[in-house]
PDB file of N, CA and C in Angstrom:
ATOM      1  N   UNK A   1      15.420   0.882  -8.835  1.00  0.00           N
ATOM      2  CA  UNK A   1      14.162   0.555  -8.165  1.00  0.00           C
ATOM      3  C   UNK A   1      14.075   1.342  -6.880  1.00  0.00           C
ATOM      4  N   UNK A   2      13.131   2.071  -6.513  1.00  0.00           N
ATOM      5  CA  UNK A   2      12.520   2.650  -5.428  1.00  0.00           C
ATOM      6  C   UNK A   2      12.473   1.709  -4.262  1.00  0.00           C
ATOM      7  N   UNK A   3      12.250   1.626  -3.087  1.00  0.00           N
ATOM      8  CA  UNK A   3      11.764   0.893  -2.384  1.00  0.00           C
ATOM      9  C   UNK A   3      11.307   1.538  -1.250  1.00  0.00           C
ATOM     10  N   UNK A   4      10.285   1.564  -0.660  1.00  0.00           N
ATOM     11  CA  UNK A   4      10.227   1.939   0.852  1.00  0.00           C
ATOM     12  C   UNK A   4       9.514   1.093   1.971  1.00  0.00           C
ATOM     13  N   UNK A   5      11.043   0.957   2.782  1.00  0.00           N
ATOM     14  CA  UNK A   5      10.788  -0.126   3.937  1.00  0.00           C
ATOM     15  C   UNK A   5      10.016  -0.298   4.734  1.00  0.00           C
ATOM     16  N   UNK A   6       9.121   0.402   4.923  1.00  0.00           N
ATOM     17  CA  UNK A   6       7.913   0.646   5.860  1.00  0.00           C
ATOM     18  C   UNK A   6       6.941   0.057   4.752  1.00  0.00           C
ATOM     19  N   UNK A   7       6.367  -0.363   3.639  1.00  0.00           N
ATOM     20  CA  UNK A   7       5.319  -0.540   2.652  1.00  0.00           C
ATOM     21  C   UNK A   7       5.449  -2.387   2.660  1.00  0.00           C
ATOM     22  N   UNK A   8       4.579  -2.861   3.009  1.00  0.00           N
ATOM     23  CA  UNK A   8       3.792  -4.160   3.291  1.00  0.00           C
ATOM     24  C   UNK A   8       3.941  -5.195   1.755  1.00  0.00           C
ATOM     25  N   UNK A   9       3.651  -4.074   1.033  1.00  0.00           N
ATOM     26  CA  UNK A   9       3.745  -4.562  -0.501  1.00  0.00           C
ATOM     27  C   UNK A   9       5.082  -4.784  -0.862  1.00  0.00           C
ATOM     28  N   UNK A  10       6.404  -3.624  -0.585  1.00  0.00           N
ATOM     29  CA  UNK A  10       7.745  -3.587  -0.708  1.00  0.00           C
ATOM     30  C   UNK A  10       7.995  -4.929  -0.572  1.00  0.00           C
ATOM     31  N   UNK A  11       7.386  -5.344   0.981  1.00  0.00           N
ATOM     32  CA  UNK A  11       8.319  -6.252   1.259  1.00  0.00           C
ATOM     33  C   UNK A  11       7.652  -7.561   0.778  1.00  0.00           C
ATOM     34  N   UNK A  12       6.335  -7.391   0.340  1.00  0.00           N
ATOM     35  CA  UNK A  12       5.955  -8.395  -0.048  1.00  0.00           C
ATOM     36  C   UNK A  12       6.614  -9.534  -1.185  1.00  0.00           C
ATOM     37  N   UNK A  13       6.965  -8.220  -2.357  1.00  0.00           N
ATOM     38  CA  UNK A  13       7.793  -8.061  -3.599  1.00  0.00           C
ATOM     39  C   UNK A  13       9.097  -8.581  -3.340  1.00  0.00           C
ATOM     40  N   UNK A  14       9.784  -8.549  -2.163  1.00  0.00           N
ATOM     41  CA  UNK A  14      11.066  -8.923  -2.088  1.00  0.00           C
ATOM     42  C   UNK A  14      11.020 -10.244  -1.010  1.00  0.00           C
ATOM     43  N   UNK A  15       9.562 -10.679  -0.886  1.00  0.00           N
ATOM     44  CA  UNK A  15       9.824 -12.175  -0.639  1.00  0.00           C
ATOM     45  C   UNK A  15       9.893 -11.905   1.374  1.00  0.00           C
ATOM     46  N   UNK A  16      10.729 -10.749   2.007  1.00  0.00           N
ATOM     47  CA  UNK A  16      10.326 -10.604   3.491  1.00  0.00           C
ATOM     48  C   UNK A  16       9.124 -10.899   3.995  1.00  0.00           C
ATOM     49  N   UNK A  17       8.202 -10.340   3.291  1.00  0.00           N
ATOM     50  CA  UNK A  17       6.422 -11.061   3.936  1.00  0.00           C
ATOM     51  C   UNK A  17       6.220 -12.025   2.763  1.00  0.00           C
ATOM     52  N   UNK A  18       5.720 -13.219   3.066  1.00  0.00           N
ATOM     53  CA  UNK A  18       4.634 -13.916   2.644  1.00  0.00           C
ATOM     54  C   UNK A  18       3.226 -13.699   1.502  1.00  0.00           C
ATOM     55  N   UNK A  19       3.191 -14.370   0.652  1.00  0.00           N
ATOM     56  CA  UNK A  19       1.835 -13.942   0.061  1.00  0.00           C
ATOM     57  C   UNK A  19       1.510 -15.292  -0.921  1.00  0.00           C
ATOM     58  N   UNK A  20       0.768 -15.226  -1.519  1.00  0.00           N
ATOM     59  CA  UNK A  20      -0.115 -16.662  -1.894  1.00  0.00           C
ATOM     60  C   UNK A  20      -0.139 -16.459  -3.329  1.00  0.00           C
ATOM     61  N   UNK A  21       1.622 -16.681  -4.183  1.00  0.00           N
ATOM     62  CA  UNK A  21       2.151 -15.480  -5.034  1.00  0.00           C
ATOM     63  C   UNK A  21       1.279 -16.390  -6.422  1.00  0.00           C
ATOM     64  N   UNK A  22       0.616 -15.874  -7.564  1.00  0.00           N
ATOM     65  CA  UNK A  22       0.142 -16.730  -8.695  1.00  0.00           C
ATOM     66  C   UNK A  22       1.296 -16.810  -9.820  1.00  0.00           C
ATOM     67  N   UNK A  23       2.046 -15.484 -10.201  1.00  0.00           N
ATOM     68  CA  UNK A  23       3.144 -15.092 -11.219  1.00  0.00           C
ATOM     69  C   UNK A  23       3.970 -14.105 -10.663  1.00  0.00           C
ATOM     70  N   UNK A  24       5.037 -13.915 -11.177  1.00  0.00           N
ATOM     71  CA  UNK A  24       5.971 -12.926 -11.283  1.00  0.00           C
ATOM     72  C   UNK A  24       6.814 -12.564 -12.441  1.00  0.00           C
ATOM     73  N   UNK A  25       7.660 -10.917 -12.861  1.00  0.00           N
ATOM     74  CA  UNK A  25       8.199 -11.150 -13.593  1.00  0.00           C
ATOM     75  C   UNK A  25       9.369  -9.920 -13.399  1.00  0.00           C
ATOM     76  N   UNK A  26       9.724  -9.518 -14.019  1.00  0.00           N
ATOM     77  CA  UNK A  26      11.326  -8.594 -12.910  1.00  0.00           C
ATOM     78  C   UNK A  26      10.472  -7.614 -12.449  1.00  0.00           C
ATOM     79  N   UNK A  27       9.355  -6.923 -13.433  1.00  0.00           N
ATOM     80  CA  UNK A  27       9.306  -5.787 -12.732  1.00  0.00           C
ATOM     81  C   UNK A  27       7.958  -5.915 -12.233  1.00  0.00           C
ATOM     82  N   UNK A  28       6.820  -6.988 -11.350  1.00  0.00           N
ATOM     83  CA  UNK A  28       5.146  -7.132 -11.281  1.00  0.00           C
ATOM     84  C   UNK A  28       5.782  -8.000 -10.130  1.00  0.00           C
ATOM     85  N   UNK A  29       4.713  -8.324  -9.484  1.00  0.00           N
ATOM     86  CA  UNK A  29       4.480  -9.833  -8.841  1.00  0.00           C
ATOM     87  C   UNK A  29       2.385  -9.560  -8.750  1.00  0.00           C
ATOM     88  N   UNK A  30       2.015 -10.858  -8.603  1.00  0.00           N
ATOM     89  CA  UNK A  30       0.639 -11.248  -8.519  1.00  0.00           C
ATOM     90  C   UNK A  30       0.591 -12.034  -7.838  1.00  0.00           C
ATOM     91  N   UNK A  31      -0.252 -11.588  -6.779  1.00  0.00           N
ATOM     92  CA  UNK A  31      -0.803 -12.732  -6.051  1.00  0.00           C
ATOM     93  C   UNK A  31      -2.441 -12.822  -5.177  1.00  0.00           C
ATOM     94  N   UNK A  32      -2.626 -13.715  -4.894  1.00  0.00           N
ATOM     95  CA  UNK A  32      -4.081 -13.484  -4.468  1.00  0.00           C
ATOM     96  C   UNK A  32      -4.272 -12.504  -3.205  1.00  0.00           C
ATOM     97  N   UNK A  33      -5.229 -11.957  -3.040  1.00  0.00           N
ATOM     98  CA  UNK A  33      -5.576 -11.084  -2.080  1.00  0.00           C
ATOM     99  C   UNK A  33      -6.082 -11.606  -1.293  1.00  0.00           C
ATOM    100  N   UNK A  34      -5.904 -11.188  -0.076  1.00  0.00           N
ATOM    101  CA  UNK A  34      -6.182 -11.877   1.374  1.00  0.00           C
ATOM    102  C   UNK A  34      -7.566 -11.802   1.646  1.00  0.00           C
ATOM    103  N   UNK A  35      -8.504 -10.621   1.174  1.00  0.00           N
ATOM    104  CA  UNK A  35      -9.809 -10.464   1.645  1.00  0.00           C
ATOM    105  C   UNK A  35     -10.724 -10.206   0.525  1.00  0.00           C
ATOM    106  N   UNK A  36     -10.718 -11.804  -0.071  1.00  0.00           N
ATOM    107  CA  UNK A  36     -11.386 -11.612  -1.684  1.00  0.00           C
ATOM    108  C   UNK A  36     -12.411 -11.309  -1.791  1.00  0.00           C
ATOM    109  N   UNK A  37     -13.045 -10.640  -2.848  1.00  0.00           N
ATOM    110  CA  UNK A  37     -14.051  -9.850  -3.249  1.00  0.00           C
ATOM    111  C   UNK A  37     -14.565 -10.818  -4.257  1.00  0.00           C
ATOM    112  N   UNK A  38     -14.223 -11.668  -4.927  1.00  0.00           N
ATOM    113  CA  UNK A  38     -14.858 -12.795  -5.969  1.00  0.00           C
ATOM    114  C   UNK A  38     -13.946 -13.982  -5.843  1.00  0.00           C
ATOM    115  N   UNK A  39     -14.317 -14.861  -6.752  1.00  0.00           N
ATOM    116  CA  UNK A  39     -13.920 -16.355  -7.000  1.00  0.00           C
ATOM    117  C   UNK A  39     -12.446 -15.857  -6.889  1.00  0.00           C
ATOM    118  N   UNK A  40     -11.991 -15.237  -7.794  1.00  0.00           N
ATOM    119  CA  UNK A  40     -10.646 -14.724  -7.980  1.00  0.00           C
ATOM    120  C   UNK A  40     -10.570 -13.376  -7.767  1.00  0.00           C
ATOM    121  N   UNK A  41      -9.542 -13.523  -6.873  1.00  0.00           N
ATOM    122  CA  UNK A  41      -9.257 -11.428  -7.144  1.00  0.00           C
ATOM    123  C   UNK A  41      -7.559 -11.793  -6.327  1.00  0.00           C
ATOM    124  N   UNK A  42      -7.358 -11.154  -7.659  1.00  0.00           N
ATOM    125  CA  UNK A  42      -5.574 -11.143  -6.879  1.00  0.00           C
ATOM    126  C   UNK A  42      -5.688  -9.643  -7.542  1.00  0.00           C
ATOM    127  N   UNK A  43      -4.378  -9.129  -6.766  1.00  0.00           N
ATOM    128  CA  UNK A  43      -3.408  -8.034  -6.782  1.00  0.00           C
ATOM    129  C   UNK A  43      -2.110  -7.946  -7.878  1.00  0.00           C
ATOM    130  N   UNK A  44      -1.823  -7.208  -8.461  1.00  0.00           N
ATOM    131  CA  UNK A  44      -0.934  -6.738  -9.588  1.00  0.00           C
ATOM    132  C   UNK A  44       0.074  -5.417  -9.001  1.00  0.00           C
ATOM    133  N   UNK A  45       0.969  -5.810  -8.518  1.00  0.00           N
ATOM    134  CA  UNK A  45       1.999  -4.655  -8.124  1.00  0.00           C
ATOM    135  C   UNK A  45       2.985  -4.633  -8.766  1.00  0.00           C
ATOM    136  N   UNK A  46       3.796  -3.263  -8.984  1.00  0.00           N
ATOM    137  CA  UNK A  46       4.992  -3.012  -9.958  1.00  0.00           C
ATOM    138  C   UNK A  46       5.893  -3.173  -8.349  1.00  0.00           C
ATOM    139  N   UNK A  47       7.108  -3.448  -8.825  1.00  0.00           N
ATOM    140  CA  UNK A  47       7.973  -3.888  -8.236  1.00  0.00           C
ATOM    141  C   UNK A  47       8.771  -2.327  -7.535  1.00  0.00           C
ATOM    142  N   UNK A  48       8.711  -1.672  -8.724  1.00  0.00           N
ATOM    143  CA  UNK A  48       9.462  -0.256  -8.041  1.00  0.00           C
ATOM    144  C   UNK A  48       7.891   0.358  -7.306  1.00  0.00           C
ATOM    145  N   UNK A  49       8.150   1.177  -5.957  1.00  0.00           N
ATOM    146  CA  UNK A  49       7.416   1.656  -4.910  1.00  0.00           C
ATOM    147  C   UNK A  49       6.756   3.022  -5.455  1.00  0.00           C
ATOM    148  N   UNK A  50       5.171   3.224  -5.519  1.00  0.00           N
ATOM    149  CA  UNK A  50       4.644   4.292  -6.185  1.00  0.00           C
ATOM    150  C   UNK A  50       3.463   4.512  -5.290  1.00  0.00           C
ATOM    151  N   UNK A  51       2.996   5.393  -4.566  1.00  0.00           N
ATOM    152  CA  UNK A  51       2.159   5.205  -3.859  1.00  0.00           C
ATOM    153  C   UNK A  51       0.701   5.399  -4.426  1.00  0.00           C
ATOM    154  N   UNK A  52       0.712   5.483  -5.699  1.00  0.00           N
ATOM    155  CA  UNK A  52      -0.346   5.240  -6.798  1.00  0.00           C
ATOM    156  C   UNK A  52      -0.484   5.362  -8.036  1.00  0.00           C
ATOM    157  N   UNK A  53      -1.619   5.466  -8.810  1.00  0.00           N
ATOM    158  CA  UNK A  53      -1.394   5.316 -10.110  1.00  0.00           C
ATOM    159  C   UNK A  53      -0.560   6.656 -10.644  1.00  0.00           C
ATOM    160  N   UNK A  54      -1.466   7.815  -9.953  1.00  0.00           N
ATOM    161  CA  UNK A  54      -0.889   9.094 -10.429  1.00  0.00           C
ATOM    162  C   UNK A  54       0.927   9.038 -10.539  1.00  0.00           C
ATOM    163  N   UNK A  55       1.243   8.230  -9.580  1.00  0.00           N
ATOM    164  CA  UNK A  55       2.617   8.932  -9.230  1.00  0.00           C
ATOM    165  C   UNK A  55       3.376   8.255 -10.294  1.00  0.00           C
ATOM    166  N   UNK A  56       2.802   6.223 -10.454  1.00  0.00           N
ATOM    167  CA  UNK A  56       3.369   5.471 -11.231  1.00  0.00           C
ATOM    168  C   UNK A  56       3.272   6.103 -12.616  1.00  0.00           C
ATOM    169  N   UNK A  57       2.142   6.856 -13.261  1.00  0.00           N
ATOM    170  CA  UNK A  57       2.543   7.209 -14.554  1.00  0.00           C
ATOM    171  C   UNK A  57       3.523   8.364 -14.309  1.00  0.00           C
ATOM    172  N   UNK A  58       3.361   9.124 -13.884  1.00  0.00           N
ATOM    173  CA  UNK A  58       4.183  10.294 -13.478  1.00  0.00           C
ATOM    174  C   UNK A  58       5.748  10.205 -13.713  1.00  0.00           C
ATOM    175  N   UNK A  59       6.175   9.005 -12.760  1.00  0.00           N
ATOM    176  CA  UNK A  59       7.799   8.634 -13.048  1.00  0.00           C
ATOM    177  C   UNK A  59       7.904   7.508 -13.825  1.00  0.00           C
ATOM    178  N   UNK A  60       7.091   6.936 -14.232  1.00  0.00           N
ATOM    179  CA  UNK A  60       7.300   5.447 -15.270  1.00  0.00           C
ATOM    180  C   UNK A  60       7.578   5.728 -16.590  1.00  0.00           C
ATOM    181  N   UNK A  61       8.365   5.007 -16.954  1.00  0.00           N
ATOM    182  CA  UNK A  61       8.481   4.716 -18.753  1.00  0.00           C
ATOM    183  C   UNK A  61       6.948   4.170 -19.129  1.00  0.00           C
ATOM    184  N   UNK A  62       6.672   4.499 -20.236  1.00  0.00           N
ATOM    185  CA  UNK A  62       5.322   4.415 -20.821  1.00  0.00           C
ATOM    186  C   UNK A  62       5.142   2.896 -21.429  1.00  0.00           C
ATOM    187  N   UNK A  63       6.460   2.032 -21.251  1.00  0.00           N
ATOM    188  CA  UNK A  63       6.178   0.705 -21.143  1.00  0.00           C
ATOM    189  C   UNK A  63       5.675  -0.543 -19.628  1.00  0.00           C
ATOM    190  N   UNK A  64       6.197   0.537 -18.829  1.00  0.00           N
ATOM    191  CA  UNK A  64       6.302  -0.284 -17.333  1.00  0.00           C
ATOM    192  C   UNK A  64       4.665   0.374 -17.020  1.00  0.00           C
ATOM    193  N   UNK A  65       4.191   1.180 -17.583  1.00  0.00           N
ATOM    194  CA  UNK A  65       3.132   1.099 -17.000  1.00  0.00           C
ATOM    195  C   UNK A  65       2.025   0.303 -18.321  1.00  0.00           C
ATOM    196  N   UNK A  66       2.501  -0.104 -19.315  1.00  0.00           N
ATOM    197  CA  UNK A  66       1.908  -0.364 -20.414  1.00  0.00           C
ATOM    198  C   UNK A  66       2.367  -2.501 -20.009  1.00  0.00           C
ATOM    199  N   UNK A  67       3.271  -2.540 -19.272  1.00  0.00           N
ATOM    200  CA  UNK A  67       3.295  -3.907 -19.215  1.00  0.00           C
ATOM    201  C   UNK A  67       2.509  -3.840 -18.064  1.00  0.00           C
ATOM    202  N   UNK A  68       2.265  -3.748 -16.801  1.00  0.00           N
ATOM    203  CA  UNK A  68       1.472  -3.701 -15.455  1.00  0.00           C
ATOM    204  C   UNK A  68       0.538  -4.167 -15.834  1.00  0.00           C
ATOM    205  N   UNK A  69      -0.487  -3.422 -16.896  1.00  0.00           N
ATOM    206  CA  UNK A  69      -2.055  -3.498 -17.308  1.00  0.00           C
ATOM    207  C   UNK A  69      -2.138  -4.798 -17.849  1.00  0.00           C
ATOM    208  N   UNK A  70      -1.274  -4.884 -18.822  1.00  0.00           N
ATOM    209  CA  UNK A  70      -1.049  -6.187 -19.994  1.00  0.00           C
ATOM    210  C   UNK A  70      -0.600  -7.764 -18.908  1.00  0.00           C
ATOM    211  N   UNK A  71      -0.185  -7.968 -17.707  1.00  0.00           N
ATOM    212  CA  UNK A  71       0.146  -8.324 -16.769  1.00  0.00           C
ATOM    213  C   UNK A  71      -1.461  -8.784 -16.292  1.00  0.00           C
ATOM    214  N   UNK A  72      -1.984  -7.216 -16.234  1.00  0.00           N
ATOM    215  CA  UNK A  72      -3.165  -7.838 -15.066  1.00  0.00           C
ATOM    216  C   UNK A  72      -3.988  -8.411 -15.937  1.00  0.00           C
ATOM    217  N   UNK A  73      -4.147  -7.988 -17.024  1.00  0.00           N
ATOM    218  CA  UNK A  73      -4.864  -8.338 -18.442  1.00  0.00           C
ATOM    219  C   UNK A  73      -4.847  -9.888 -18.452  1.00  0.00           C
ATOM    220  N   UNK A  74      -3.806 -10.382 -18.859  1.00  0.00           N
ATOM    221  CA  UNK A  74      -3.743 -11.474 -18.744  1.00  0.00           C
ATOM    222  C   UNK A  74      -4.061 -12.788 -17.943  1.00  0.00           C
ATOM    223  N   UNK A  75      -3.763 -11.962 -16.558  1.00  0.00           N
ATOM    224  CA  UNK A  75      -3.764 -12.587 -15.402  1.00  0.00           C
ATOM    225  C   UNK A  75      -5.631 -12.887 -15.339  1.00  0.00           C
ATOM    226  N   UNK A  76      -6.445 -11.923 -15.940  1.00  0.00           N
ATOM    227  CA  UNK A  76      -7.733 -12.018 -15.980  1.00  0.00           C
ATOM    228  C   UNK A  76      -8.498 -12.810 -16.819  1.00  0.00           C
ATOM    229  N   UNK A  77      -7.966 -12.807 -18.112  1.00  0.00           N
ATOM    230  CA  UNK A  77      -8.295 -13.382 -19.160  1.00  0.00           C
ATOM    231  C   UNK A  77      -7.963 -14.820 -18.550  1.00  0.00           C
ATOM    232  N   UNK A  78      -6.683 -15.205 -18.373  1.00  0.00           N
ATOM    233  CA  UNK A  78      -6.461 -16.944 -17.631  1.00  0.00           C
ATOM    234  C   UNK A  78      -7.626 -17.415 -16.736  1.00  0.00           C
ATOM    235  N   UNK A  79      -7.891 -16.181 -16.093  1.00  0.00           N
ATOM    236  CA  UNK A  79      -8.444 -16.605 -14.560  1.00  0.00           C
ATOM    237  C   UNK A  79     -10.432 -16.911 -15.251  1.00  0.00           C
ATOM    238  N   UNK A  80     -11.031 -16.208 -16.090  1.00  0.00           N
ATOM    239  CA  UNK A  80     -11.822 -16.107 -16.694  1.00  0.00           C
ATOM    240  C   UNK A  80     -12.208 -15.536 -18.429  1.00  0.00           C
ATOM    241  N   UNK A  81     -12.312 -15.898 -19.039  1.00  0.00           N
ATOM    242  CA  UNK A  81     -12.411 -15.689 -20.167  1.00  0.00           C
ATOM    243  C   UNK A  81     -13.468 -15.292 -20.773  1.00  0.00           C
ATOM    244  N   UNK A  82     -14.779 -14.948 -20.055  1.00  0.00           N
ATOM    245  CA  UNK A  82     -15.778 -14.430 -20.425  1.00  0.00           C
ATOM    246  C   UNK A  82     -16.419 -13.434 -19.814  1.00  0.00           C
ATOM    247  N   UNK A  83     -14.771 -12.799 -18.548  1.00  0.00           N
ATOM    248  CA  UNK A  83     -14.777 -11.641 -18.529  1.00  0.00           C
ATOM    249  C   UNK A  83     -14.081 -11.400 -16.880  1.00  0.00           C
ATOM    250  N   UNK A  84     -13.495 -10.400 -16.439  1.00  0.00           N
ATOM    251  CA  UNK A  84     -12.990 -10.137 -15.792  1.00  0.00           C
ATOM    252  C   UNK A  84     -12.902  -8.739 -15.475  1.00  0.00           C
ATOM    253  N   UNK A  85     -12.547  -7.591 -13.770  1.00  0.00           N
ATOM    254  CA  UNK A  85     -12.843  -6.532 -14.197  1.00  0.00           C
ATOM    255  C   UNK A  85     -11.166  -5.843 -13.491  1.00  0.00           C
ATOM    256  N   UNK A  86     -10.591  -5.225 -13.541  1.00  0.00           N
ATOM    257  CA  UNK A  86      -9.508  -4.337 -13.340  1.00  0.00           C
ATOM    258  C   UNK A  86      -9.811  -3.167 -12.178  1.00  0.00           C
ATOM    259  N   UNK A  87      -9.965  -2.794 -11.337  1.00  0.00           N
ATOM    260  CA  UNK A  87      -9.632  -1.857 -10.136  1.00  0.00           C
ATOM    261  C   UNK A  87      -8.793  -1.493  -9.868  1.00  0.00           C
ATOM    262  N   UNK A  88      -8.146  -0.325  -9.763  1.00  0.00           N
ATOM    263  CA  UNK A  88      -7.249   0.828  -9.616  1.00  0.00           C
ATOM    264  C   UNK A  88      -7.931   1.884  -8.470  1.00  0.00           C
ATOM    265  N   UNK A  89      -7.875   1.603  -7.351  1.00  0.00           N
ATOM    266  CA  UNK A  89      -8.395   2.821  -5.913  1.00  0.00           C
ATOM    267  C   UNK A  89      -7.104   3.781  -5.738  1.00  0.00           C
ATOM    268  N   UNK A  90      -7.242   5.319  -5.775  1.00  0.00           N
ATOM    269  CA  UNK A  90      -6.491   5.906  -6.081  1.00  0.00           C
ATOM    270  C   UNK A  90      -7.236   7.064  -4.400  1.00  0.00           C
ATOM    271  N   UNK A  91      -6.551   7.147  -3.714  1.00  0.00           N
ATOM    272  CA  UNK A  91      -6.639   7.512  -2.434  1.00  0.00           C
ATOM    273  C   UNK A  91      -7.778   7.026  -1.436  1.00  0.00           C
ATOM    274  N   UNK A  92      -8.019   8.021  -0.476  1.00  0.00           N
ATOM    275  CA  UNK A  92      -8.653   7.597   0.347  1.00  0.00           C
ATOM    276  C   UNK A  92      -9.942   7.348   0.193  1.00  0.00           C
ATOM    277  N   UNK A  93     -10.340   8.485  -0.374  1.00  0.00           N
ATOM    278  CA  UNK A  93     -12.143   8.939  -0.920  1.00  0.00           C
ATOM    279  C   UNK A  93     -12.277   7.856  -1.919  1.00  0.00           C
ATOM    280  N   UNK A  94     -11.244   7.284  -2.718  1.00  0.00           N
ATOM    281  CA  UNK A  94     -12.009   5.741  -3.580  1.00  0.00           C
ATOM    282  C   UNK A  94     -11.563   4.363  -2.826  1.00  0.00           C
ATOM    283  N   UNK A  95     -10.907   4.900  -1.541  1.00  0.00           N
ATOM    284  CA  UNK A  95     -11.035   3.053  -1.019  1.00  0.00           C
ATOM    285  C   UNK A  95      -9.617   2.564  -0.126  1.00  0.00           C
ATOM    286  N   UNK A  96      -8.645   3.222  -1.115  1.00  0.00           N
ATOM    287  CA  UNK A  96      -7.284   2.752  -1.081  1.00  0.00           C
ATOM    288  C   UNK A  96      -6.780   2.885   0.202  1.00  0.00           C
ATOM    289  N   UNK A  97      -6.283   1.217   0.817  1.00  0.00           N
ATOM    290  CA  UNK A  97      -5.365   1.234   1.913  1.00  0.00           C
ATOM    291  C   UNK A  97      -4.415   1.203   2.015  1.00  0.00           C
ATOM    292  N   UNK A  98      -3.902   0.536   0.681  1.00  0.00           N
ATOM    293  CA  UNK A  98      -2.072   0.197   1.009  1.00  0.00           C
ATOM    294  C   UNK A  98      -1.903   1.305  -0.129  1.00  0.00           C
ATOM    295  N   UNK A  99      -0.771   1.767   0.263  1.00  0.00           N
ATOM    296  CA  UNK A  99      -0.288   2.882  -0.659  1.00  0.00           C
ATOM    297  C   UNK A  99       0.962   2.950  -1.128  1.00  0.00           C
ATOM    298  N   UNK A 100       0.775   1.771  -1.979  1.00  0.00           N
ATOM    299  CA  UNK A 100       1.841   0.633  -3.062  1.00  0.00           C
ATOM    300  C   UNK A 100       0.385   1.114  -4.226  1.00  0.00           C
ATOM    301  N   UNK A 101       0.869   1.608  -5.434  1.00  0.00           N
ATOM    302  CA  UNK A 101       0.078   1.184  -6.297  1.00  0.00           C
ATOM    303  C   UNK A 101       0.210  -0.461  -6.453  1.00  0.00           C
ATOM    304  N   UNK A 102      -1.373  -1.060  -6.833  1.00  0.00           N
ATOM    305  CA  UNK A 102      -2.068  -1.923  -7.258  1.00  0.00           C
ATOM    306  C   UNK A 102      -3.007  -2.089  -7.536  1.00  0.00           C
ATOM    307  N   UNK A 103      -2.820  -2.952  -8.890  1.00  0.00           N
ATOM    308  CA  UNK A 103      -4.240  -3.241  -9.437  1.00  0.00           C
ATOM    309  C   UNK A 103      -5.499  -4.693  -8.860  1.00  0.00           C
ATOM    310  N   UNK A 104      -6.573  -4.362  -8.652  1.00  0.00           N
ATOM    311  CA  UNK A 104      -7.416  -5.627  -8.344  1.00  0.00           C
ATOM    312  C   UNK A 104      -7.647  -6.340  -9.413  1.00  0.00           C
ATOM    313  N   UNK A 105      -7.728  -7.668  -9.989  1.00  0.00           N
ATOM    314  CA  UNK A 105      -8.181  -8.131 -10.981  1.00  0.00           C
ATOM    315  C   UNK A 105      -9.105  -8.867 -10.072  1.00  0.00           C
ATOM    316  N   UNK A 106     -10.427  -9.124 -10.416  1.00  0.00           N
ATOM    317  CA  UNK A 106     -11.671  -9.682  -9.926  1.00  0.00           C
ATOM    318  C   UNK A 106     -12.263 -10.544 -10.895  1.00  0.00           C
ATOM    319  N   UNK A 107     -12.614 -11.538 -10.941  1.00  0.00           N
ATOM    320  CA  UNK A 107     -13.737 -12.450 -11.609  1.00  0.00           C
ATOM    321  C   UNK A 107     -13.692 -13.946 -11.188  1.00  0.00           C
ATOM    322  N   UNK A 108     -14.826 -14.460 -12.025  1.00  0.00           N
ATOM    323  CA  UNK A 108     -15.477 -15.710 -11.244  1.00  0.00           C
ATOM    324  C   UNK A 108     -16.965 -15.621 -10.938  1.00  0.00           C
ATOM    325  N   UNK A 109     -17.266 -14.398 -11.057  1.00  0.00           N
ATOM    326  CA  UNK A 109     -18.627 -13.686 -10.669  1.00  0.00           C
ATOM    327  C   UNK A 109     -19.215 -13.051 -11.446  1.00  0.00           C
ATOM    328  N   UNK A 110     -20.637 -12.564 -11.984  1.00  0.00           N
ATOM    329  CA  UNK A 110     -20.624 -11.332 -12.601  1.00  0.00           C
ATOM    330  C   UNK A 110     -20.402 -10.168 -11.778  1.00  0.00           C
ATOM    331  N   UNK A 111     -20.153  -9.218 -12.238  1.00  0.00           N
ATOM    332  CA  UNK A 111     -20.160  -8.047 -11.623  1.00  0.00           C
ATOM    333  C   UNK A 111     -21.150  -6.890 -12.069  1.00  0.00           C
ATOM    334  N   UNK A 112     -21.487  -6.114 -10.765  1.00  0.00           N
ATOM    335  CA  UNK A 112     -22.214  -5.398 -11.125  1.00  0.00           C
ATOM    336  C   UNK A 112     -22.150  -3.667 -11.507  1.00  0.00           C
ATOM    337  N   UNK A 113     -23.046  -3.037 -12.274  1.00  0.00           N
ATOM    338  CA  UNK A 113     -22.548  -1.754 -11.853  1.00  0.00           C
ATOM    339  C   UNK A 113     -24.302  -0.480 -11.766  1.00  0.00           C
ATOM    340  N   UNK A 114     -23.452   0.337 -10.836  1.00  0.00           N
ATOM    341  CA  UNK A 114     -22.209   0.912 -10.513  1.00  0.00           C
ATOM    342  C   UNK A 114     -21.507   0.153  -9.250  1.00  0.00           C
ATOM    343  N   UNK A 115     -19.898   0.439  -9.321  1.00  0.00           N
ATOM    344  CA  UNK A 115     -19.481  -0.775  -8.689  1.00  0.00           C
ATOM    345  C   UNK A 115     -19.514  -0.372  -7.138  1.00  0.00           C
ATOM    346  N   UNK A 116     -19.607   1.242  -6.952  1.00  0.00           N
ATOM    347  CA  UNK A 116     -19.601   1.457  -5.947  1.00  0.00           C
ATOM    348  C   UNK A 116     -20.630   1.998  -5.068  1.00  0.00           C
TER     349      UNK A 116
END
């Protein structure tokens, strides 16, 4: 596992910071997001440190990034079942602050598009 000690998320994952955790599993944790965007919107992070999607497929086994999705998948489907939406912000120009890949899972709401 990667880690880098300066990343908010790192330490989130290893329990040093605090978070408002819903699931975990060796290699994810989920938990709600601090500045929600719908009824529900938690966060989906891989446990090893990637500072985004690019990099996570890049060095990942094609299961760790195939469980992540299936993770948030789920986590969406529980949270709403008649629909839910997945967000992936991949630098600056689409949004992204923390630079831990993570996924948004959002619903509770409809959503609209275009989303941005």
């Amino acid at each position: 596992m990667t880690r880098d000690e300066n990343c908010i998320f790192c330490k989130i994952f290893s329990g040093e910071v605090k978070s408002d955790e819903v699931t975990r599993t060796d290699d994810a944790l989920v938990f709600r997001d601090l500045n929600p965007q719908a009824p529900t919107h938690v966060l989906v992070i891989p446990k090893r440190h990637a500072a985004n999607l690019g990099d996570f497929v890049a060095s990942a086994e094609p299961h760790e990034v195939g469980d992540l999705f299936a993770l948030a998948s789920r986590t969406g489907r529980a949270a709403s079942p008649d629909g839910y939406r997945i967000v992936v912000n991949e630098g600056h120009e689409a949004g992204q602050t923390v630079f831990h890949l993570h996924l948004h899972v959002l619903a509770g709401r409809r959503m609209h598009w275009p989303p941005g």
